[in-house]
Protein backbone atom coordinates (compact mmCIF):
# COMPACT_ATOMS: atom_id res chain seq x y z
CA UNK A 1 20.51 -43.88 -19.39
CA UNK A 2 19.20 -44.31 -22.49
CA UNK A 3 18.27 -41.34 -24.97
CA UNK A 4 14.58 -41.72 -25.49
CA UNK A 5 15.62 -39.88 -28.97
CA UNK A 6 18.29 -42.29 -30.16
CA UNK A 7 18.41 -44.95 -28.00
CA UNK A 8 22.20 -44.63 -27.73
CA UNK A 9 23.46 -45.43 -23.83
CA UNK A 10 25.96 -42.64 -24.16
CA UNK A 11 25.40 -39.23 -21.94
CA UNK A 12 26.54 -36.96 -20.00
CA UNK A 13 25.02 -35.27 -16.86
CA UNK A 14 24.90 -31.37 -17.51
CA UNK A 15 23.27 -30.53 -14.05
CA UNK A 16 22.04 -31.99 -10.67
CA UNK A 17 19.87 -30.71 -8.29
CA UNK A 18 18.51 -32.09 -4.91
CA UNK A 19 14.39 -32.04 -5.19
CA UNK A 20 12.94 -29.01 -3.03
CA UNK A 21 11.70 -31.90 -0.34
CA UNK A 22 15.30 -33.61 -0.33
CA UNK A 23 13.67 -37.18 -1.37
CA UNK A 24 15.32 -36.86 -5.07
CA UNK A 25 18.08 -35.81 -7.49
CA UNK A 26 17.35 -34.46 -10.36
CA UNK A 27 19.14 -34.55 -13.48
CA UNK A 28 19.69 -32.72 -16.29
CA UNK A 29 21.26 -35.00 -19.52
CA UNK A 30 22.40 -35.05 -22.44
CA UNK A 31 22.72 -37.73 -25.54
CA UNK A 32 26.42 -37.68 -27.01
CA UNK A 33 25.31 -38.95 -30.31
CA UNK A 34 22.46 -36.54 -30.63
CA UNK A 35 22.83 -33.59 -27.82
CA UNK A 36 19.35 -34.51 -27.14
CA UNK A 37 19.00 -33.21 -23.61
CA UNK A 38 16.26 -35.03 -20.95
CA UNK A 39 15.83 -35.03 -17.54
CA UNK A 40 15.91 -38.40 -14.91
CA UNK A 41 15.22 -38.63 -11.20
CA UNK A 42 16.72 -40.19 -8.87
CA UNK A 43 15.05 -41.51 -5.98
CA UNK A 44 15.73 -44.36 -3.23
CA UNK A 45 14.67 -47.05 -3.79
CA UNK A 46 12.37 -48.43 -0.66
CA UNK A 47 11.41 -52.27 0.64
CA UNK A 48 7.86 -52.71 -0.79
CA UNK A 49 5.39 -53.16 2.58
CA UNK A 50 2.66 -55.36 3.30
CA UNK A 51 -0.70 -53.82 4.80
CA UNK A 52 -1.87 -56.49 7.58
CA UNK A 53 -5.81 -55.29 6.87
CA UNK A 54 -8.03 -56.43 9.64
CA UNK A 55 -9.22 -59.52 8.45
CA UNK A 56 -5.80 -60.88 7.83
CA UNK A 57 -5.01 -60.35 4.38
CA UNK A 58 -2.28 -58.93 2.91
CA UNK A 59 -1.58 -56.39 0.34
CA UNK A 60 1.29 -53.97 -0.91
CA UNK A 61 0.74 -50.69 0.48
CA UNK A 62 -0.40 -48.33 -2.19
CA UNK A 63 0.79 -44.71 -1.88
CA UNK A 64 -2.10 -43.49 -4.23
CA UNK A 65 -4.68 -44.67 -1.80
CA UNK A 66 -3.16 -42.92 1.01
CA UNK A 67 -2.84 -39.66 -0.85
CA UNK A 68 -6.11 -40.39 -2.02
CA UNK A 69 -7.41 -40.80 1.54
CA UNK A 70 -5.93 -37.39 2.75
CA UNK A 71 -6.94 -35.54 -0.51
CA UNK A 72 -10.38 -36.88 0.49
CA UNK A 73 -10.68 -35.37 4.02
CA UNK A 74 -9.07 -32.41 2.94
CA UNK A 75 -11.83 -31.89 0.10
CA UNK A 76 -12.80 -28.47 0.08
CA UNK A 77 -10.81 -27.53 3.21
CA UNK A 78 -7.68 -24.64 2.72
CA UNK A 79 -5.14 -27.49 2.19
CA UNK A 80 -2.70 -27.00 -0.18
CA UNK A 81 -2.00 -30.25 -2.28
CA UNK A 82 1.95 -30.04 -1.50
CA UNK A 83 1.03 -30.08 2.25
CA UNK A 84 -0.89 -33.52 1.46
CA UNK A 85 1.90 -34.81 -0.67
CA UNK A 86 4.23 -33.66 2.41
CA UNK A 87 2.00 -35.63 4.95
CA UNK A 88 1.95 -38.70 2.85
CA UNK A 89 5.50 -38.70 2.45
CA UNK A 90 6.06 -38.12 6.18
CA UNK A 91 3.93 -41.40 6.83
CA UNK A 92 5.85 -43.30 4.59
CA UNK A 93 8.93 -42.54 6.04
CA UNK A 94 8.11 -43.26 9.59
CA UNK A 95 6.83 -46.42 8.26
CA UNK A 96 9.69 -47.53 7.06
CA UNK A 97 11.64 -46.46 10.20
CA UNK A 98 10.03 -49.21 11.63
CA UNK A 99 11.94 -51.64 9.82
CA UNK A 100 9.13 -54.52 9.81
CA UNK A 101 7.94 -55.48 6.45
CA UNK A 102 4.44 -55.81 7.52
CA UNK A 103 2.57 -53.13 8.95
CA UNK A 104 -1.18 -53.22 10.78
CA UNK A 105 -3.87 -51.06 9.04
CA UNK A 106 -4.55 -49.86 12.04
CA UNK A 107 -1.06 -48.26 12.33
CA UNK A 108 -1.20 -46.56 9.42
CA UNK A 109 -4.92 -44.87 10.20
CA UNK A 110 -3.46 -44.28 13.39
CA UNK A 111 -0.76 -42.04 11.15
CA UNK A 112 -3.08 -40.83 9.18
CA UNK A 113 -5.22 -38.98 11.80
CA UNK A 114 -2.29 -38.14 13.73
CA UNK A 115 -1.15 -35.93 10.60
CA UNK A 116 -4.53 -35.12 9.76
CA UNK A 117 -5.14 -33.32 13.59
CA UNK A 118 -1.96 -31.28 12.63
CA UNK A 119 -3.02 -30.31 9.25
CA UNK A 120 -7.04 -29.37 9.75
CA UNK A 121 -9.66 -30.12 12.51
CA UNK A 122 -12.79 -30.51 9.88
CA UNK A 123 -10.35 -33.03 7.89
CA UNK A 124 -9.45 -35.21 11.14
CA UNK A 125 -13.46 -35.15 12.13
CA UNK A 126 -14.28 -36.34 8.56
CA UNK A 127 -11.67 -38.75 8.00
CA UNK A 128 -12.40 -40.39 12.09
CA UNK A 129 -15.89 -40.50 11.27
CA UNK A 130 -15.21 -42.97 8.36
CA UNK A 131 -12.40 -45.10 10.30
CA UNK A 132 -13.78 -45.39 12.86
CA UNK A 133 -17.26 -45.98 11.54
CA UNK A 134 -19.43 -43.77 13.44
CA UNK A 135 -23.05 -44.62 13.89
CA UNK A 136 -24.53 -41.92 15.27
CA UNK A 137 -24.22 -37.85 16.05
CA UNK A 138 -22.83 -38.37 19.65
CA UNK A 139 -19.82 -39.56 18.28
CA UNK A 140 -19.31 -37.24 16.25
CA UNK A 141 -20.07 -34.74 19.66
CA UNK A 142 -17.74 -36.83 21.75
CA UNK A 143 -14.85 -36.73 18.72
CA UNK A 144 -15.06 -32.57 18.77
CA UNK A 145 -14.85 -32.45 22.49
CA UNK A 146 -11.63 -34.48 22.54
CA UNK A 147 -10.56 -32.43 19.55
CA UNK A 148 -10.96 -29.20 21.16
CA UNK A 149 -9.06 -30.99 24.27
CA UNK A 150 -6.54 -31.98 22.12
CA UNK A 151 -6.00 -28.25 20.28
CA UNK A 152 -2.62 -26.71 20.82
CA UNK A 153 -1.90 -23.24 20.89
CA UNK A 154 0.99 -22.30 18.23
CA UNK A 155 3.75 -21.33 20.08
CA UNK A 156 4.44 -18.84 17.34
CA UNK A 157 1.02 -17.45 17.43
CA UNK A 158 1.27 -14.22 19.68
CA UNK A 159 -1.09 -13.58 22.57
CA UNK A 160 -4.11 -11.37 22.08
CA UNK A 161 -4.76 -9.92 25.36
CA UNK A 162 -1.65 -9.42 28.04
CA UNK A 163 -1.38 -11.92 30.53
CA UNK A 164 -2.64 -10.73 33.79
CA UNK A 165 -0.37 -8.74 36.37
CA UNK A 166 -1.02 -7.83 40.01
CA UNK A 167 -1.84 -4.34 39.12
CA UNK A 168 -4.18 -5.20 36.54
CA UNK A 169 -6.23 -7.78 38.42
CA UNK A 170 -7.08 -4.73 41.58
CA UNK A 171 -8.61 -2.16 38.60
């Protein structure tokens, strides 16, 4: 690497660090010539994809405009932006498990509201309503009733009232 102080290619690596997330190294340098010390990241390096958009066109898929997408839904919902971050990187990474270059739009909304169910209701509804271009109230309606179809209990969430016995259904 070269020292952004002295431009001299010489350094050593002081400390590295896997990124809390596992996607990245980070390390911690420092300039021979100048004990100048920076940090670099390492990251893998990833075949750039091609969004197939409806029409036919092409275009590289942009990582902003998912994020921004997400952060959009999510706007004034209890989302923390590391759980966004999280979901974008989660779509990325099962799109490239597909190993095809070129990948539908309608894959990646797909994605998208399949992480957005799991993160917040309101945020699905809002983000559906725009993809799928809703024209009037019932389809809103019809969305929320296959929502609340679709709701899973956490399996970690404990029960609030005891499951029914014999003895307690005869009182």
């Amino acid at each position: 690497m070269r020292c952004v102080q002295c431009g001299s290619l010489k350094d050593k690596v002081l400390d590295s660090r896997m990124s809390k997330d596992g996607t990245s190294i980070r390390r911690r340098r420092m300039c021979v010539d100048c004990d100048y010390r920076y940090t670099t990241y390492e990251t893998i390096e990833r075949t750039e994809l091609q969004v197939v958009k409806k029409d036919g066109t092409r275009q590289p898929l942009n990582r902003e405009k998912l994020t921004r997408g997400l952060t959009k839904a999510c706007e004034k919902r209890p989302v923390p932006l590391n759980r966004i971050d999280r979901a974008v990187e989660e779509i990325l990474t099962e799109l490239h498990h597909d190993n095809s270059p070129e990948i539908p739009s309608t894959l990646i909304g797909a994605k998208v509201m399949d992480k957005l169910h799991q993160i917040d209701p309101v945020a699905y509804v809002r983000y559906v309503s725009v993809y799928r271009e809703f024209d009037d109230v019932g389809e809103f309606i019809a969305e929320i009733q296959n929502l609340s179809k679709r709701a899973q209990r956490d399996p970690m969430q404990r029960e609030l009232l005891p499951p029914k016995t014999e003895n307690s259904k005869r009182s």
